[in-house]
N, C-alpha and C. Protein backbone atom coordinates (compact mmCIF):
# COMPACT_ATOMS: atom_id res chain seq x y z
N UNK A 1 32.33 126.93 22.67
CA UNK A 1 32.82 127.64 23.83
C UNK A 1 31.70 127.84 24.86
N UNK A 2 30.63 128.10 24.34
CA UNK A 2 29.81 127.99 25.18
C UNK A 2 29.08 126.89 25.97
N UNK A 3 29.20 125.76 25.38
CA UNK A 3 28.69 124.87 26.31
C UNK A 3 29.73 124.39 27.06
N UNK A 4 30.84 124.52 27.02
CA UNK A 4 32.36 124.70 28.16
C UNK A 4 32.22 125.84 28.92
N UNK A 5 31.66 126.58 28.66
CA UNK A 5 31.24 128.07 29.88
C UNK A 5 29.92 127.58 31.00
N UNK A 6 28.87 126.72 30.04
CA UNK A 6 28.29 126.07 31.00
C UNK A 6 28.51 124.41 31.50
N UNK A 7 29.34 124.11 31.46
CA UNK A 7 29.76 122.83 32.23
C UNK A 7 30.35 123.51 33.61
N UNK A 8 31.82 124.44 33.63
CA UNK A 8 32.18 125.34 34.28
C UNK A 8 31.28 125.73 35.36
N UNK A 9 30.47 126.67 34.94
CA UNK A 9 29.37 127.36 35.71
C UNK A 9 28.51 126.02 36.25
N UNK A 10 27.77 124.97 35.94
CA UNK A 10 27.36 123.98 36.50
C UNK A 10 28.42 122.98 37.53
N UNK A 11 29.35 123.17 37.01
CA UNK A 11 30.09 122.45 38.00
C UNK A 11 30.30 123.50 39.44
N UNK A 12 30.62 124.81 38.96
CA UNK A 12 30.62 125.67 40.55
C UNK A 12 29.33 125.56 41.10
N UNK A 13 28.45 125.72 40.44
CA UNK A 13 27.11 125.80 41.23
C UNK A 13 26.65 124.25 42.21
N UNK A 14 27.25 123.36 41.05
CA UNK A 14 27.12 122.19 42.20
C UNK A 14 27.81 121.82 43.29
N UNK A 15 29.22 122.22 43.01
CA UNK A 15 29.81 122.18 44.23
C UNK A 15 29.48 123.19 45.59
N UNK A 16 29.59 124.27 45.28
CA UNK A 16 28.49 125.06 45.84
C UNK A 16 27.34 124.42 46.84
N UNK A 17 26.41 123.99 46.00
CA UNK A 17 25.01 123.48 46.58
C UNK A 17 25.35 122.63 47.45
N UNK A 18 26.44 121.65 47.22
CA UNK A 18 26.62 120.20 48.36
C UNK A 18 27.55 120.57 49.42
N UNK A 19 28.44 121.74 49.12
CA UNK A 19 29.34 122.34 50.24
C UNK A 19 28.39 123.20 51.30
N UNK A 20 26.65 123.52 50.98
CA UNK A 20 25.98 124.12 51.47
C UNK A 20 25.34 123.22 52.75
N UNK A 21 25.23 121.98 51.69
CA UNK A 21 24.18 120.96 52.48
C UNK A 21 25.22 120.04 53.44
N UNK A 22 26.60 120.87 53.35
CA UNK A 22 27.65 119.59 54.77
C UNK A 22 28.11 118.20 53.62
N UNK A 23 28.05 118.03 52.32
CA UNK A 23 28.50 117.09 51.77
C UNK A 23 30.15 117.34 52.07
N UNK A 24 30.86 116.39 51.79
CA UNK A 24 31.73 115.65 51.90
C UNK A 24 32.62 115.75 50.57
N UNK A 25 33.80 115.43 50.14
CA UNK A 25 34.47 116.03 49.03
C UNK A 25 33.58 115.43 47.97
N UNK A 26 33.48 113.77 47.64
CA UNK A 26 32.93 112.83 47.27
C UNK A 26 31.56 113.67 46.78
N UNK A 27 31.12 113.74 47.39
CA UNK A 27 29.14 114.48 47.38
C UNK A 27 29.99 115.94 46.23
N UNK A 28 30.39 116.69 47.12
CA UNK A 28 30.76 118.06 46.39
C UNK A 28 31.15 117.53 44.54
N UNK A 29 31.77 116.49 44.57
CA UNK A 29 32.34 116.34 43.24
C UNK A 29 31.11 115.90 42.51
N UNK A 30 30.28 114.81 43.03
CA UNK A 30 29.43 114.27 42.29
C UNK A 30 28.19 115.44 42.02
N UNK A 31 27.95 116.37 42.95
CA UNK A 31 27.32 117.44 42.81
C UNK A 31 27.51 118.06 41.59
N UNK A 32 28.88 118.47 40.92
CA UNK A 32 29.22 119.50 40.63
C UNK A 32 29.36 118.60 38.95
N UNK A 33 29.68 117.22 38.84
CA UNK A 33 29.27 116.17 37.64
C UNK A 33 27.92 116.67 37.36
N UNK A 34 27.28 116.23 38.13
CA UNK A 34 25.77 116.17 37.55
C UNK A 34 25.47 117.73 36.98
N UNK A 35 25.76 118.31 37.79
CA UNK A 35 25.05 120.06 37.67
C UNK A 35 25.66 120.30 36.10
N UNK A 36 27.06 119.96 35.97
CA UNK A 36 28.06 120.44 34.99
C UNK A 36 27.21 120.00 33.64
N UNK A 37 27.06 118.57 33.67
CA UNK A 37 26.65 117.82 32.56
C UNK A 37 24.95 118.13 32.28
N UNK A 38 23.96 118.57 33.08
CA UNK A 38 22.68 119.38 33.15
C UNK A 38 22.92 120.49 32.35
N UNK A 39 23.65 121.51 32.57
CA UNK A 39 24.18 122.83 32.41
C UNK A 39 24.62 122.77 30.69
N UNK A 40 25.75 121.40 30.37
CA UNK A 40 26.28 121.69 29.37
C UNK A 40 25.15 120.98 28.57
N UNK A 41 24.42 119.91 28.79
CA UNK A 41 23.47 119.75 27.71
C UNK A 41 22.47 120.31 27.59
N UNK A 42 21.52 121.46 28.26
CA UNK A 42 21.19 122.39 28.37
C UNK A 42 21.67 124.03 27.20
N UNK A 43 23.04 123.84 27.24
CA UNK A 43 23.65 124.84 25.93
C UNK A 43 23.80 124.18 25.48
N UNK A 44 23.57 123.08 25.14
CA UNK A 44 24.27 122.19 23.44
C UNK A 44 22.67 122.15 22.66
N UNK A 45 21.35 121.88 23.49
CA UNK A 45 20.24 122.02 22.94
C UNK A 45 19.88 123.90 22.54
N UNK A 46 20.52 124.61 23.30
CA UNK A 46 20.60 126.19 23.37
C UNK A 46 20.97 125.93 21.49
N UNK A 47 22.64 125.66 21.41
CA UNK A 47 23.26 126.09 20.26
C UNK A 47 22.39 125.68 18.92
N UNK A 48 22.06 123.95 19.39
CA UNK A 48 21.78 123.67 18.28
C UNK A 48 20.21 124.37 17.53
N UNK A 49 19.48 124.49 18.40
CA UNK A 49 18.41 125.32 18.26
C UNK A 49 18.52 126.77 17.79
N UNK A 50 19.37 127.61 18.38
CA UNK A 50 19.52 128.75 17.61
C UNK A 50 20.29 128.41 16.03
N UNK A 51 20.94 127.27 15.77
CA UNK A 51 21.70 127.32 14.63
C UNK A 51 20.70 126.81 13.42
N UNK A 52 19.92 125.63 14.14
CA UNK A 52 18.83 125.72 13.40
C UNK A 52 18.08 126.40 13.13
N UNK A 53 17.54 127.72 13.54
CA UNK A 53 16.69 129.24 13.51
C UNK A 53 17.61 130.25 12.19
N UNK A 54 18.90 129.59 12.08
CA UNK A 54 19.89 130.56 11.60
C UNK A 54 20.24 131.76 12.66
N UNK A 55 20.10 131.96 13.65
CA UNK A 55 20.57 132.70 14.46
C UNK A 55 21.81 133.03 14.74
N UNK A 56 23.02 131.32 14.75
CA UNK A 56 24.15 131.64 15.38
C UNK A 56 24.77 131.31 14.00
């Protein structure tokens, strides 16, 4: 669930950022790919690391 909370959140933030800079729908989407997929593999190294610690 959580690395679907951060794909989510990476995808607003990218769309966001390119709707800032005057991008175009095209730009906004590809923005909000990249950010999403940063974001979610970012918590998938999060999970697996705490699960390896025994944490989660």
């Amino acid at each position: 669930m959580l690395i679907v909370a951060a794909f989510v959140l990476g995808a607003f933030l990218g769309w966001r950022r390119a709707a800032r800079r005057g991008g175009d729908r095209a730009d906004r989407l590809q923005y909000a790919a990249g950010h999403g997929i940063a974001l979610a593999l970012a918590a998938l190294v999060l999970v697996v690391v705490l699960g390896r610690l025994g944490l989660v």
